[in-house]
Protein backbone atom coordinates (compact mmCIF):
# COMPACT_ATOMS: atom_id res chain seq x y z
CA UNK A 1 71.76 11.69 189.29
CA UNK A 2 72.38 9.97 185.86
CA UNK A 3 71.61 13.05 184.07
CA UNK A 4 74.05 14.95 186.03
CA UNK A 5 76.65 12.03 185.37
CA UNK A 6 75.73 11.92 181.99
CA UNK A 7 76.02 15.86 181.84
CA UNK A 8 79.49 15.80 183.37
CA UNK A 9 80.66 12.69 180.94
CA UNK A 10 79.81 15.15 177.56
CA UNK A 11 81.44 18.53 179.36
CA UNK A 12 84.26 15.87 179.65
CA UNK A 13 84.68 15.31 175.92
CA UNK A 14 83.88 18.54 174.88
CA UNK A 15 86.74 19.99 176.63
CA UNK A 16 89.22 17.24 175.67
CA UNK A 17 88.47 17.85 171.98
CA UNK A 18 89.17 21.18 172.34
CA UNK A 19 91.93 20.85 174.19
CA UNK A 20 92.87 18.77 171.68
CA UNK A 21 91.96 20.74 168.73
CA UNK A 22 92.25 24.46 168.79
CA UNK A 23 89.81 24.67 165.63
CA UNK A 24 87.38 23.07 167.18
CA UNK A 25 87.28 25.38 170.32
CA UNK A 26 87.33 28.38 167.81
CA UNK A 27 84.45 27.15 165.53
CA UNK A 28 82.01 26.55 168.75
CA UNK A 29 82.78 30.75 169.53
CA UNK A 30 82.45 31.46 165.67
CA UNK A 31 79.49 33.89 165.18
CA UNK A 32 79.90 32.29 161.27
CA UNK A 33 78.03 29.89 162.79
CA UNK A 34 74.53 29.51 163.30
CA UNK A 35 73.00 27.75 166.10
CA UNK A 36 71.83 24.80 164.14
CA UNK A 37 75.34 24.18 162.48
CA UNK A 38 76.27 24.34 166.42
CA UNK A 39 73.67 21.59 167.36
CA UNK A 40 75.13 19.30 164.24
CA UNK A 41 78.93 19.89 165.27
CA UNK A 42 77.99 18.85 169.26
CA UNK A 43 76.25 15.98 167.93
CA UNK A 44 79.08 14.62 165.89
CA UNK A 45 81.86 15.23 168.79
CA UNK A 46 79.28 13.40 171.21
CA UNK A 47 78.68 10.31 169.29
CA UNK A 48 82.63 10.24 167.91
CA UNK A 49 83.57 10.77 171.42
CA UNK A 50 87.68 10.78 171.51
CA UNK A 51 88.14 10.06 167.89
CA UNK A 52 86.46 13.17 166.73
CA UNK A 53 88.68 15.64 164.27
CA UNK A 54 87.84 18.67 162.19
CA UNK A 55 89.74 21.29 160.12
CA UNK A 56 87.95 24.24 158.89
CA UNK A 57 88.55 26.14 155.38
CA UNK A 58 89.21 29.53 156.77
CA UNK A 59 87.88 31.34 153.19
CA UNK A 60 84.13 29.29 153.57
CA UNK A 61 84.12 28.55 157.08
CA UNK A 62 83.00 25.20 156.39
CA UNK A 63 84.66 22.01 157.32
CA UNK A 64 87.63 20.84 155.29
CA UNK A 65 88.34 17.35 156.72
CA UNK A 66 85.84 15.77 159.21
CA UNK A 67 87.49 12.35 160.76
CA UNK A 68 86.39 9.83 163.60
CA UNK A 69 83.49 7.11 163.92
CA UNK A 70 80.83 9.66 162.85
CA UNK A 71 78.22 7.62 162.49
CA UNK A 72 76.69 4.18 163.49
CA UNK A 73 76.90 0.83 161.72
CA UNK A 74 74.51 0.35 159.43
CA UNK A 75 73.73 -2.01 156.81
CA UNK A 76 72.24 -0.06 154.17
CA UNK A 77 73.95 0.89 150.65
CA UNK A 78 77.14 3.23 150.65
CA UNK A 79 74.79 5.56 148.78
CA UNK A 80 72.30 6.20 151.49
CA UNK A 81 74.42 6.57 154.18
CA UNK A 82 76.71 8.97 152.46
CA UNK A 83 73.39 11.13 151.48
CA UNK A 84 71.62 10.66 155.14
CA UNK A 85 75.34 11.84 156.76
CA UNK A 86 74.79 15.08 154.73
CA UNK A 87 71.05 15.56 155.18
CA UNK A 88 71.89 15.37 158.74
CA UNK A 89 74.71 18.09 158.90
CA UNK A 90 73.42 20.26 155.74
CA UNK A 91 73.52 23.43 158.47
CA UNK A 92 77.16 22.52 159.45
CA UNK A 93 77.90 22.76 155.82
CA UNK A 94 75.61 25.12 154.53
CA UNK A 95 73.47 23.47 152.73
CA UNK A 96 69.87 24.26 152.14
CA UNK A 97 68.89 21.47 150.53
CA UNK A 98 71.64 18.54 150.16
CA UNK A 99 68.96 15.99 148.80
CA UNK A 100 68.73 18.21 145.37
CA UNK A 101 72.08 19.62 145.17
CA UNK A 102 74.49 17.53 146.16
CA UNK A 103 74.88 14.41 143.69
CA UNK A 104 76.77 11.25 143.40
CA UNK A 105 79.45 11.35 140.73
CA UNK A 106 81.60 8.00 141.66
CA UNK A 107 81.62 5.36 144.40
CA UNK A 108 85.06 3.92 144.42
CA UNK A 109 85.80 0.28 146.01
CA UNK A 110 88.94 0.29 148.16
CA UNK A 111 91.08 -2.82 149.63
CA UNK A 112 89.41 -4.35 153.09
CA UNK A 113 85.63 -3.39 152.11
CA UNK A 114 85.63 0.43 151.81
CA UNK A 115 84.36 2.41 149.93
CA UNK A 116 84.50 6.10 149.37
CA UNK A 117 81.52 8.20 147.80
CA UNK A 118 82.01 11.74 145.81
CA UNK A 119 79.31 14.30 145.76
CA UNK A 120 79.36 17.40 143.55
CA UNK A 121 77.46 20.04 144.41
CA UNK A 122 74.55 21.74 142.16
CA UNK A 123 72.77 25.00 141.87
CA UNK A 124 69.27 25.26 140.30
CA UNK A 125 70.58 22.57 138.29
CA UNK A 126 74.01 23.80 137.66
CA UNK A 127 76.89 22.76 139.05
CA UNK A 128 79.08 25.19 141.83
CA UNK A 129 82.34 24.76 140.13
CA UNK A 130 84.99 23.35 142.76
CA UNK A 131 81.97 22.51 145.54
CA UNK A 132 82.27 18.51 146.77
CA UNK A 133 81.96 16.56 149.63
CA UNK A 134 84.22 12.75 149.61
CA UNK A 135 82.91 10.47 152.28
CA UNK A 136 85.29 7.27 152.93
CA UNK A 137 82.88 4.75 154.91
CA UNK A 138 84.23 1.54 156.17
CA UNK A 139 82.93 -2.27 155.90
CA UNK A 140 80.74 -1.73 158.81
CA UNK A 141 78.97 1.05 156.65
CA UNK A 142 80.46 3.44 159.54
CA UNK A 143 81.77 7.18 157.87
CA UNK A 144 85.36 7.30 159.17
CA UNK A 145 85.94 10.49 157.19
CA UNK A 146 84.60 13.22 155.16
CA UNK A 147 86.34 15.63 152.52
CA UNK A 148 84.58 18.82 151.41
CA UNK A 149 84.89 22.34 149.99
CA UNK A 150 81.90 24.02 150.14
CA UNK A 151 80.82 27.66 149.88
CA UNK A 152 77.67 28.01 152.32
CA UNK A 153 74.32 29.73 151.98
CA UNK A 154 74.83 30.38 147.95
CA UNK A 155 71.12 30.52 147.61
CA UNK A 156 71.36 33.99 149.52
CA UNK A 157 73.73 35.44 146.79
CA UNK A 158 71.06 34.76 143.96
CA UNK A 159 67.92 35.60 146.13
CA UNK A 160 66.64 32.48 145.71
CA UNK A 161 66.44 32.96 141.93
CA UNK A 162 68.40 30.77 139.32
CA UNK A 163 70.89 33.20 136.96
CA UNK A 164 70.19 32.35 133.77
CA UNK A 165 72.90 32.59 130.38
CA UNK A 166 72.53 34.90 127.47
CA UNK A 167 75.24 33.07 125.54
CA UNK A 168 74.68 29.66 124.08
CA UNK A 169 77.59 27.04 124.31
CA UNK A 170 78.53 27.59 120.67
CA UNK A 171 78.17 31.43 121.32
CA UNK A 172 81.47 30.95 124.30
CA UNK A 173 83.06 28.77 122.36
CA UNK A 174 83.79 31.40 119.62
CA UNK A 175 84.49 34.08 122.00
CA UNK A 176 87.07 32.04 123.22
CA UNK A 177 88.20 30.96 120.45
CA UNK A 178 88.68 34.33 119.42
CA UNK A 179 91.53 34.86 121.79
CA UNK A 180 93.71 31.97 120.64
CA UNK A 181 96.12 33.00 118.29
CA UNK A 182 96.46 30.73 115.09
CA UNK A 183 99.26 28.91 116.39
CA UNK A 184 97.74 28.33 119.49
CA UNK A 185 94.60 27.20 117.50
CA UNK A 186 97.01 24.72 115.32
CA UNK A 187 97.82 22.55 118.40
CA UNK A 188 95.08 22.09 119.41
CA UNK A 189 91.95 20.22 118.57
CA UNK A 190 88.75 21.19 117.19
CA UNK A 191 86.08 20.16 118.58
CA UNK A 192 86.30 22.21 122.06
CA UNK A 193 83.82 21.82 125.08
CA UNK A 194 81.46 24.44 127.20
CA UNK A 195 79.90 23.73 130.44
CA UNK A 196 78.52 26.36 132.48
CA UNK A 197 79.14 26.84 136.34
CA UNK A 198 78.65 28.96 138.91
CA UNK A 199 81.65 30.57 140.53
CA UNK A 200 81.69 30.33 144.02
CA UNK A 201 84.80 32.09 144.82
CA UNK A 202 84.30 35.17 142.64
CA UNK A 203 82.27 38.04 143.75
CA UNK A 204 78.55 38.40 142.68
CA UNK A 205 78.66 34.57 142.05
CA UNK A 206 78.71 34.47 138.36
CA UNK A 207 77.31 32.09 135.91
CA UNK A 208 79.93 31.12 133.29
CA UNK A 209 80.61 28.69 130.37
CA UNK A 210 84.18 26.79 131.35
CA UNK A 211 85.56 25.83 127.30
CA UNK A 212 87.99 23.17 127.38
CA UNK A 213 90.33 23.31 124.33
CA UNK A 214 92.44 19.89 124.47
CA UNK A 215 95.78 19.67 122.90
CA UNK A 216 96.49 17.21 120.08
CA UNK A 217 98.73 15.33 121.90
CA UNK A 218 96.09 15.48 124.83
CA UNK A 219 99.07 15.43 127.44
CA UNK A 220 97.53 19.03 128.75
CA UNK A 221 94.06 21.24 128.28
CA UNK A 222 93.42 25.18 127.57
CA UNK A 223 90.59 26.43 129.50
CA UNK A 224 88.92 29.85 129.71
CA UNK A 225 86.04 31.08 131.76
CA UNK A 226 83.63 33.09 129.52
CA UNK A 227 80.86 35.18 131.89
CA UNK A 228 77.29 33.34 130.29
CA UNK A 229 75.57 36.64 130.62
CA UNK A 230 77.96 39.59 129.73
CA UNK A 231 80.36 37.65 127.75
CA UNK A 232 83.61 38.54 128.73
CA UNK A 233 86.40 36.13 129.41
CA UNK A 234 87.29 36.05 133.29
CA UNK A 235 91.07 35.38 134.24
CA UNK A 236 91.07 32.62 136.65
CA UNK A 237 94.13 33.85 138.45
CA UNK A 238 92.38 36.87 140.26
């Protein structure tokens, strides 16, 4: 008898959340995804219960804003509980391994006790450029709402196997140098930047050096993708 209350209690939720939230109904009859990420999202509408919400990022089909009392109180550091909320919904976002590629990159103190924790994603080391997940978690150490853009199952693309770069960060730095014109080289100043990424959006998911020319009145920077393997400059309109 209490199971079958108990049973009728979570159909009861599930259908006023999607009721309530068309994206939610479509996500659950999504063949994008798997039955694990399934298993994560019922979890997190169950023990949010009426305060549940979720957008998806129709390009990744991965969750863009996740709000509601998603997890319990708990008195450990902002850290953990940010990293233990992803370890426990790494299928949902498409994650194989969260605890080695997602990494903290600023804890921020806000008014009333919160706190909110940024995560940037990594790929054999190198970081997915544009890939984060932003966690706010209140003074009860309770996540109240999660940010994220991430591209799932990147691993595949690669076969498992890091890319690695032909070009040294000197080497893209004079190829794209080699496009500025001398007036655009005269404003700006000379001691430019490379740091490689993978491209997440772009087909074949490439491995390039991002050079960051600032200006000399640093109001504004020039940047230019240069592939780290063939060498070409990619245009990051397209």
């Amino acid at each position: 008898m209490k199971s079958t209350i108990q049973a009728a209690m979570l159909l009861a939720i599930i259908i006023n959340l999607t009721t309530a939230m068309p994206n939610l109904a479509s996500a659950h009859s999504s063949p994008e995804l798997d039955r694990k990420a399934k298993d994560e999202l019922q979890a997190l509408a169950r023990s949010s219960g009426a305060t549940f919400r979720i957008s998806w990022n129709e390009q990744t089909g991965t969750p863009s804003a996740i709000s509601g009392r998603l997890t319990s109180v708990s008195r450990h550091t902002t850290e953990w509980i940010a990293t233990q909320f992803i370890a426990r919904n790494k299928h949902l976002f498409g994650l194989k391994s969260p605890e080695k590629n997602m990494k903290i990159k600023a804890v921020k103190a806000l008014p009333g006790g919160t706190r909110t924790v940024h995560l940037e994603r990594y790929l054999f080391d190198t970081p997915v450029y544009g890939d984060y997940i932003k966690l706010t978690i209140d003074v009860q150490g309770v996540v109240t709402a999660v940010e994220s853009l991430i591209y799932p199952q990147l691993e595949k693309q690669l076969f498992n196997r890091p890319a690695h770069s032909v070009l040294s960060s000197e080497q893209a730095i004079r190829k794209a140098q080699a496009q500025l014109s001398p007036a655009q080289m005269a404003q700006l100043q000379q001691q430019p930047t490379a740091r490689l990424y993978y491209l997440p959006f772009r087909a074949g998911l490439p491995l390039v050096y991002e050079v960051t020319f600032l200006h000399r009145n640093q109001l504004f920077a020039e940047r230019m993708w240069i592939h780290a393997v063939m060498g070409h400059s990619l245009d990051p309109a397209l």
